[in-house]
PDB file of N, CA and C in Angstrom:
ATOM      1  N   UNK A   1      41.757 108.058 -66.383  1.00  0.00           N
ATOM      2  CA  UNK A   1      41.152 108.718 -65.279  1.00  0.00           C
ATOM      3  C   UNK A   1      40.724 107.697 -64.230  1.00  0.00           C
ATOM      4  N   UNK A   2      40.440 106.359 -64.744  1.00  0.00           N
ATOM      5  CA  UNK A   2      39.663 105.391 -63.595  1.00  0.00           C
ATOM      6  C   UNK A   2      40.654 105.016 -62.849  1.00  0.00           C
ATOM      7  N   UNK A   3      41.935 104.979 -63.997  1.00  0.00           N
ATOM      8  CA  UNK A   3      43.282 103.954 -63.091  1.00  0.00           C
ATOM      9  C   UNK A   3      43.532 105.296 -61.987  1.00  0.00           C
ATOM     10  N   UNK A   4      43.674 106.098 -61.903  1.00  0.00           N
ATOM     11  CA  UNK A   4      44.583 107.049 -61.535  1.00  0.00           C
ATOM     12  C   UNK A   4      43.187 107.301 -60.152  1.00  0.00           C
ATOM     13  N   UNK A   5      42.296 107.234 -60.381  1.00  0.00           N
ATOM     14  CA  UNK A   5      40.908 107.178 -59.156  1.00  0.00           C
ATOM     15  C   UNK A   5      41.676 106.110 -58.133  1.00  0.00           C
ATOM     16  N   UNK A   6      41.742 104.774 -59.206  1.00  0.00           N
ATOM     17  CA  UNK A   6      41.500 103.464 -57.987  1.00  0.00           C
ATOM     18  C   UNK A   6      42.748 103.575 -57.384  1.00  0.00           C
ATOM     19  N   UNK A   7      44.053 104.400 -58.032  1.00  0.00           N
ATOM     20  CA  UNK A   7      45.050 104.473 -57.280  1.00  0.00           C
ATOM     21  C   UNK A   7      44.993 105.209 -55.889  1.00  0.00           C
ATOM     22  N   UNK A   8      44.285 106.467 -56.007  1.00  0.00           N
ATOM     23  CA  UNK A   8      43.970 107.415 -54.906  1.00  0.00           C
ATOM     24  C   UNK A   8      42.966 106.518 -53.911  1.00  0.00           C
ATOM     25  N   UNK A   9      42.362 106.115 -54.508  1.00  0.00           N
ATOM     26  CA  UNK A   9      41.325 105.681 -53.831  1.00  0.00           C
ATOM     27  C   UNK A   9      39.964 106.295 -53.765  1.00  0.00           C
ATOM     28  N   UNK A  10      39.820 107.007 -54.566  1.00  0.00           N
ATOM     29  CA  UNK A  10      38.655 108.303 -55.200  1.00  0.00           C
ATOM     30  C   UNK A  10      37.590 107.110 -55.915  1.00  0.00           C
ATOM     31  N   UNK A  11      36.321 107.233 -55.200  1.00  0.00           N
ATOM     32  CA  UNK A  11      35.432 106.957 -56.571  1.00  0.00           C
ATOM     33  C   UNK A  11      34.999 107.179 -57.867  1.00  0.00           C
ATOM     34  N   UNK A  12      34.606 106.993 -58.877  1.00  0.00           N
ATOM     35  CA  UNK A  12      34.750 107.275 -60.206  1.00  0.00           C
ATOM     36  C   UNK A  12      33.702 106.674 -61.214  1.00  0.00           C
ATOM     37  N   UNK A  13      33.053 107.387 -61.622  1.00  0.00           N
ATOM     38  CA  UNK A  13      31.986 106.691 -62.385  1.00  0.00           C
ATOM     39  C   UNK A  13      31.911 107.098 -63.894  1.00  0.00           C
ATOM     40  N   UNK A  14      32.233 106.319 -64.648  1.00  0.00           N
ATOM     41  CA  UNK A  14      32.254 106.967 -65.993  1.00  0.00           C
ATOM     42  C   UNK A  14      30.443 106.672 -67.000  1.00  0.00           C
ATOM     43  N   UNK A  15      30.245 107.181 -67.876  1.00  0.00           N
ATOM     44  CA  UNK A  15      29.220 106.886 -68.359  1.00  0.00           C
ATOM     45  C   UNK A  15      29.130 107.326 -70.234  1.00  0.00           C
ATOM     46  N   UNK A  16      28.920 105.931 -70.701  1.00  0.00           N
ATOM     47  CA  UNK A  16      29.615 106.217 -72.324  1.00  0.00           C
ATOM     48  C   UNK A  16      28.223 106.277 -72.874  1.00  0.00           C
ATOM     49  N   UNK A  17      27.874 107.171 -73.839  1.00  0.00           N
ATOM     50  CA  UNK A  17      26.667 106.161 -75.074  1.00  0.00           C
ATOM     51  C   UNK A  17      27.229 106.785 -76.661  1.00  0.00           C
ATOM     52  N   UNK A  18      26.970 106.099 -77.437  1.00  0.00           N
ATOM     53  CA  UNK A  18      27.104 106.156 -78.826  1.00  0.00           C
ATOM     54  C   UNK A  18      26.044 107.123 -78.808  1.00  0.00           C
ATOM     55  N   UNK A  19      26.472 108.640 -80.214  1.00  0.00           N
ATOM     56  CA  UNK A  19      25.580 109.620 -80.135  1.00  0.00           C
ATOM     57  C   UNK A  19      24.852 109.466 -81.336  1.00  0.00           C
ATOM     58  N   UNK A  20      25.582 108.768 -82.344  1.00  0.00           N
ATOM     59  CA  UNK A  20      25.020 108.975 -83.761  1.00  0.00           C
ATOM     60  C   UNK A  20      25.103 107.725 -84.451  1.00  0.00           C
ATOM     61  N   UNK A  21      24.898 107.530 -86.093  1.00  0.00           N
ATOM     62  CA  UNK A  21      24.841 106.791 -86.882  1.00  0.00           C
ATOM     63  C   UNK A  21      25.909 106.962 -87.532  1.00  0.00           C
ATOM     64  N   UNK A  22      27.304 107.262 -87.663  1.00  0.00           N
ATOM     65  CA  UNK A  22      28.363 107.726 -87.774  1.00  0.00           C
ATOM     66  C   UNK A  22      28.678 108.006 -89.174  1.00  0.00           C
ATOM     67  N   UNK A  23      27.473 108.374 -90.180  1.00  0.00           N
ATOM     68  CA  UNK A  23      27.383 108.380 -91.401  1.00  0.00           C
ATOM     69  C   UNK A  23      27.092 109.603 -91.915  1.00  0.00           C
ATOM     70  N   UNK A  24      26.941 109.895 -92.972  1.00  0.00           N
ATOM     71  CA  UNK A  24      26.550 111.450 -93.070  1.00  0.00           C
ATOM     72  C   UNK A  24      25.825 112.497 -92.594  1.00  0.00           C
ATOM     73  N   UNK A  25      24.907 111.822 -91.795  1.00  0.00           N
ATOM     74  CA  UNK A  25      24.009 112.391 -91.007  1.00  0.00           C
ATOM     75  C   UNK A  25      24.455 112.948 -89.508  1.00  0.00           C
ATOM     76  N   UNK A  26      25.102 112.487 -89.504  1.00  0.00           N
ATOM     77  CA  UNK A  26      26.032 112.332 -87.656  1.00  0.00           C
ATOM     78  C   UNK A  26      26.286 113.723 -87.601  1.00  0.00           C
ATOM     79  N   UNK A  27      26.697 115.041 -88.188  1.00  0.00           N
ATOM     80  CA  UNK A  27      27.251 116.435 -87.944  1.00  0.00           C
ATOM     81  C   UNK A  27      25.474 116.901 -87.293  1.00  0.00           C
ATOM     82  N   UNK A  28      24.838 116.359 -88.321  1.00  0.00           N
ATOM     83  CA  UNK A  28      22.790 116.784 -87.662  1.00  0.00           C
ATOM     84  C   UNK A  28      22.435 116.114 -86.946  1.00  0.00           C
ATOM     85  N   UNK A  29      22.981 114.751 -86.812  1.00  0.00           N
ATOM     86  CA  UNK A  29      22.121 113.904 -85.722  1.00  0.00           C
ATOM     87  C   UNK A  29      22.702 114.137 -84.123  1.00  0.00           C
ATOM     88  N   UNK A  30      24.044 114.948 -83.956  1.00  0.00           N
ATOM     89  CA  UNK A  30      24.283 115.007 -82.891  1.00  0.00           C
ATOM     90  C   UNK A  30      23.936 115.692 -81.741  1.00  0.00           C
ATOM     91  N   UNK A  31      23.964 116.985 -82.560  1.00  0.00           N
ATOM     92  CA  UNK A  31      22.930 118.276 -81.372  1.00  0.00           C
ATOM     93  C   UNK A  31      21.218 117.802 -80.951  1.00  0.00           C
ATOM     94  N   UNK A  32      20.964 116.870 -82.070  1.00  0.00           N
ATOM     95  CA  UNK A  32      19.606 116.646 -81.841  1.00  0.00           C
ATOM     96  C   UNK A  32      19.161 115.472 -80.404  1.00  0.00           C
ATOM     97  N   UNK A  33      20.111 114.566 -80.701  1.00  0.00           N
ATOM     98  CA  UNK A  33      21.166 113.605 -79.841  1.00  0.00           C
ATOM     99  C   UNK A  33      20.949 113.996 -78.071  1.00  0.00           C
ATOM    100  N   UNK A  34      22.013 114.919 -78.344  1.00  0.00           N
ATOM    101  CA  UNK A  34      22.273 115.433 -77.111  1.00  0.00           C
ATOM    102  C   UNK A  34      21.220 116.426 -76.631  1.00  0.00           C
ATOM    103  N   UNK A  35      20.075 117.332 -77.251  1.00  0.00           N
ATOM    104  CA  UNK A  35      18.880 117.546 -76.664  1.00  0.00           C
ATOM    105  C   UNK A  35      18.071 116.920 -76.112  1.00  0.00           C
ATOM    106  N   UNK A  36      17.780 115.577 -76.906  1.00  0.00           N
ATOM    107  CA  UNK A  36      16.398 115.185 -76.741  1.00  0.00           C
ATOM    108  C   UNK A  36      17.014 114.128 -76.115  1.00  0.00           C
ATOM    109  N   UNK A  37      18.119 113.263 -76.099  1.00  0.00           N
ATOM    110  CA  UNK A  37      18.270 111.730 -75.385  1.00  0.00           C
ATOM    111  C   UNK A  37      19.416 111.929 -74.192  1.00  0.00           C
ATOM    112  N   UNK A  38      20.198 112.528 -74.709  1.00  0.00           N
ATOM    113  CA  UNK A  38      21.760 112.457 -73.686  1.00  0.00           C
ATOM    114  C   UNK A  38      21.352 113.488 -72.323  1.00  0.00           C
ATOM    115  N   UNK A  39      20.571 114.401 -72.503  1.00  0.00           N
ATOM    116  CA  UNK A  39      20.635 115.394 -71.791  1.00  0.00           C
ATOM    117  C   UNK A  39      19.532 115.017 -70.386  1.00  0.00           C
ATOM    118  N   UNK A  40      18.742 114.636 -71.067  1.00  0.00           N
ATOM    119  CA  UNK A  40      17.379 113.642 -70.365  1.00  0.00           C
ATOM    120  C   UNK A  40      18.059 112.243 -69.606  1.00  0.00           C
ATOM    121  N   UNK A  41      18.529 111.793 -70.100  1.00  0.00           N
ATOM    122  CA  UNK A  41      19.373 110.624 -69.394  1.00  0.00           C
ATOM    123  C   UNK A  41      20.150 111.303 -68.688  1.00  0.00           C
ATOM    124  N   UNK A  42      21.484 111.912 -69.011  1.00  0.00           N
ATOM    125  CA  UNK A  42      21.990 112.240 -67.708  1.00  0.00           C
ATOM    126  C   UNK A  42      21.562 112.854 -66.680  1.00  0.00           C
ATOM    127  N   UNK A  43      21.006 113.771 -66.946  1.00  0.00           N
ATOM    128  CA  UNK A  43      20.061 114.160 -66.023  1.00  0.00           C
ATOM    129  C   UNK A  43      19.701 113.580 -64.611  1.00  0.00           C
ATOM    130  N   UNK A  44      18.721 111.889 -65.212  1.00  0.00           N
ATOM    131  CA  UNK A  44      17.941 111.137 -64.559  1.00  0.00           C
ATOM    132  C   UNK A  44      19.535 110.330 -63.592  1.00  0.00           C
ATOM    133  N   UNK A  45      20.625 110.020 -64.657  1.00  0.00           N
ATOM    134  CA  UNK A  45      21.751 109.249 -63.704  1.00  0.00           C
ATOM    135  C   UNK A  45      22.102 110.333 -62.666  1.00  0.00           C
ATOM    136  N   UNK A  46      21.976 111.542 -62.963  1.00  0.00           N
ATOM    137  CA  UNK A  46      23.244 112.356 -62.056  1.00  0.00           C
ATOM    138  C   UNK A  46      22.155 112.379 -60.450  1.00  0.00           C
ATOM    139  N   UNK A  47      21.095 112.488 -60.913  1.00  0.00           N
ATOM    140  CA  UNK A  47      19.919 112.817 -59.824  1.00  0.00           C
ATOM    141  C   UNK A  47      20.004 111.270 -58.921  1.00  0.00           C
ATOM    142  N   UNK A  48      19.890 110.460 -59.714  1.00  0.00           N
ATOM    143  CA  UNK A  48      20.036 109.127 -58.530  1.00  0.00           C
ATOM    144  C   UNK A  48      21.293 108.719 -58.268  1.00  0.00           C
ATOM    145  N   UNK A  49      22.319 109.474 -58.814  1.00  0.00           N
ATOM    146  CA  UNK A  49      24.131 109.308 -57.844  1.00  0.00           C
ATOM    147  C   UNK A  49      23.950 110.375 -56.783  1.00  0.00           C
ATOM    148  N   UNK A  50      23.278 111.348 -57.335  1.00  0.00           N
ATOM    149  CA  UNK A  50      23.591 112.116 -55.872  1.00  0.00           C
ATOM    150  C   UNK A  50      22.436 112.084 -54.817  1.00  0.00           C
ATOM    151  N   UNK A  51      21.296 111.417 -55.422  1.00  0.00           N
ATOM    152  CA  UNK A  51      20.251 111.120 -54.016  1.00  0.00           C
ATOM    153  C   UNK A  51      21.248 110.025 -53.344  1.00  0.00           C
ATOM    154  N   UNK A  52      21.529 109.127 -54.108  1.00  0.00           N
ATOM    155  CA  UNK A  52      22.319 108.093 -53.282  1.00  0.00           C
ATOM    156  C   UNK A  52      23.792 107.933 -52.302  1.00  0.00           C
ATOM    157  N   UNK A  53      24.431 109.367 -52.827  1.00  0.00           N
ATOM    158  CA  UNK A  53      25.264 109.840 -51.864  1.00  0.00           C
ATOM    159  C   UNK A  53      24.634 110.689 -50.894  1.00  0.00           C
ATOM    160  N   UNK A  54      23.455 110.800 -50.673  1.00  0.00           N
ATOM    161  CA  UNK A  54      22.833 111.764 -49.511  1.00  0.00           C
ATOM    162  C   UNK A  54      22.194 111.011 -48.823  1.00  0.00           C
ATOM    163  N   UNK A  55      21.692 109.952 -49.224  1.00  0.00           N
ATOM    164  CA  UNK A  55      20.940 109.180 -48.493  1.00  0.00           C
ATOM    165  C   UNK A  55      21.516 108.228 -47.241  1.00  0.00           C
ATOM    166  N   UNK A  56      22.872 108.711 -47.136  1.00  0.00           N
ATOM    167  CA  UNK A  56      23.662 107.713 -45.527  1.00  0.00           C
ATOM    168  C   UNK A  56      23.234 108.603 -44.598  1.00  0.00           C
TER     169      UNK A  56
END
């Protein structure tokens, strides 16, 4: 997806995190994961990419 951006010339921002402990626990640790940490973080990134595209 990034190559095929920088070809167009499209900006592109990807954003990775590890969700779990990838061990038996990982099928329970993931929904919990993505409530309480992933959802809260993105959140906070998506809000300061798009103040920062409004702000020109």
């Amino acid at each position: 997806m990034a190559q095929v951006c920088h070809e167009y010339g499209v900006p592109c921002a990807i954003v990775r995190t590890i969700s779990d402990t990838a061990d038996e626990q990982a099928a329970a640790a993931f929904p919990r994961f993505v409530r309480d940490v992933a959802s809260i973080y993105s959140h906070g990134i998506l809000r300061n990419v798009l103040r920062d595209l409004t702000d020109d």
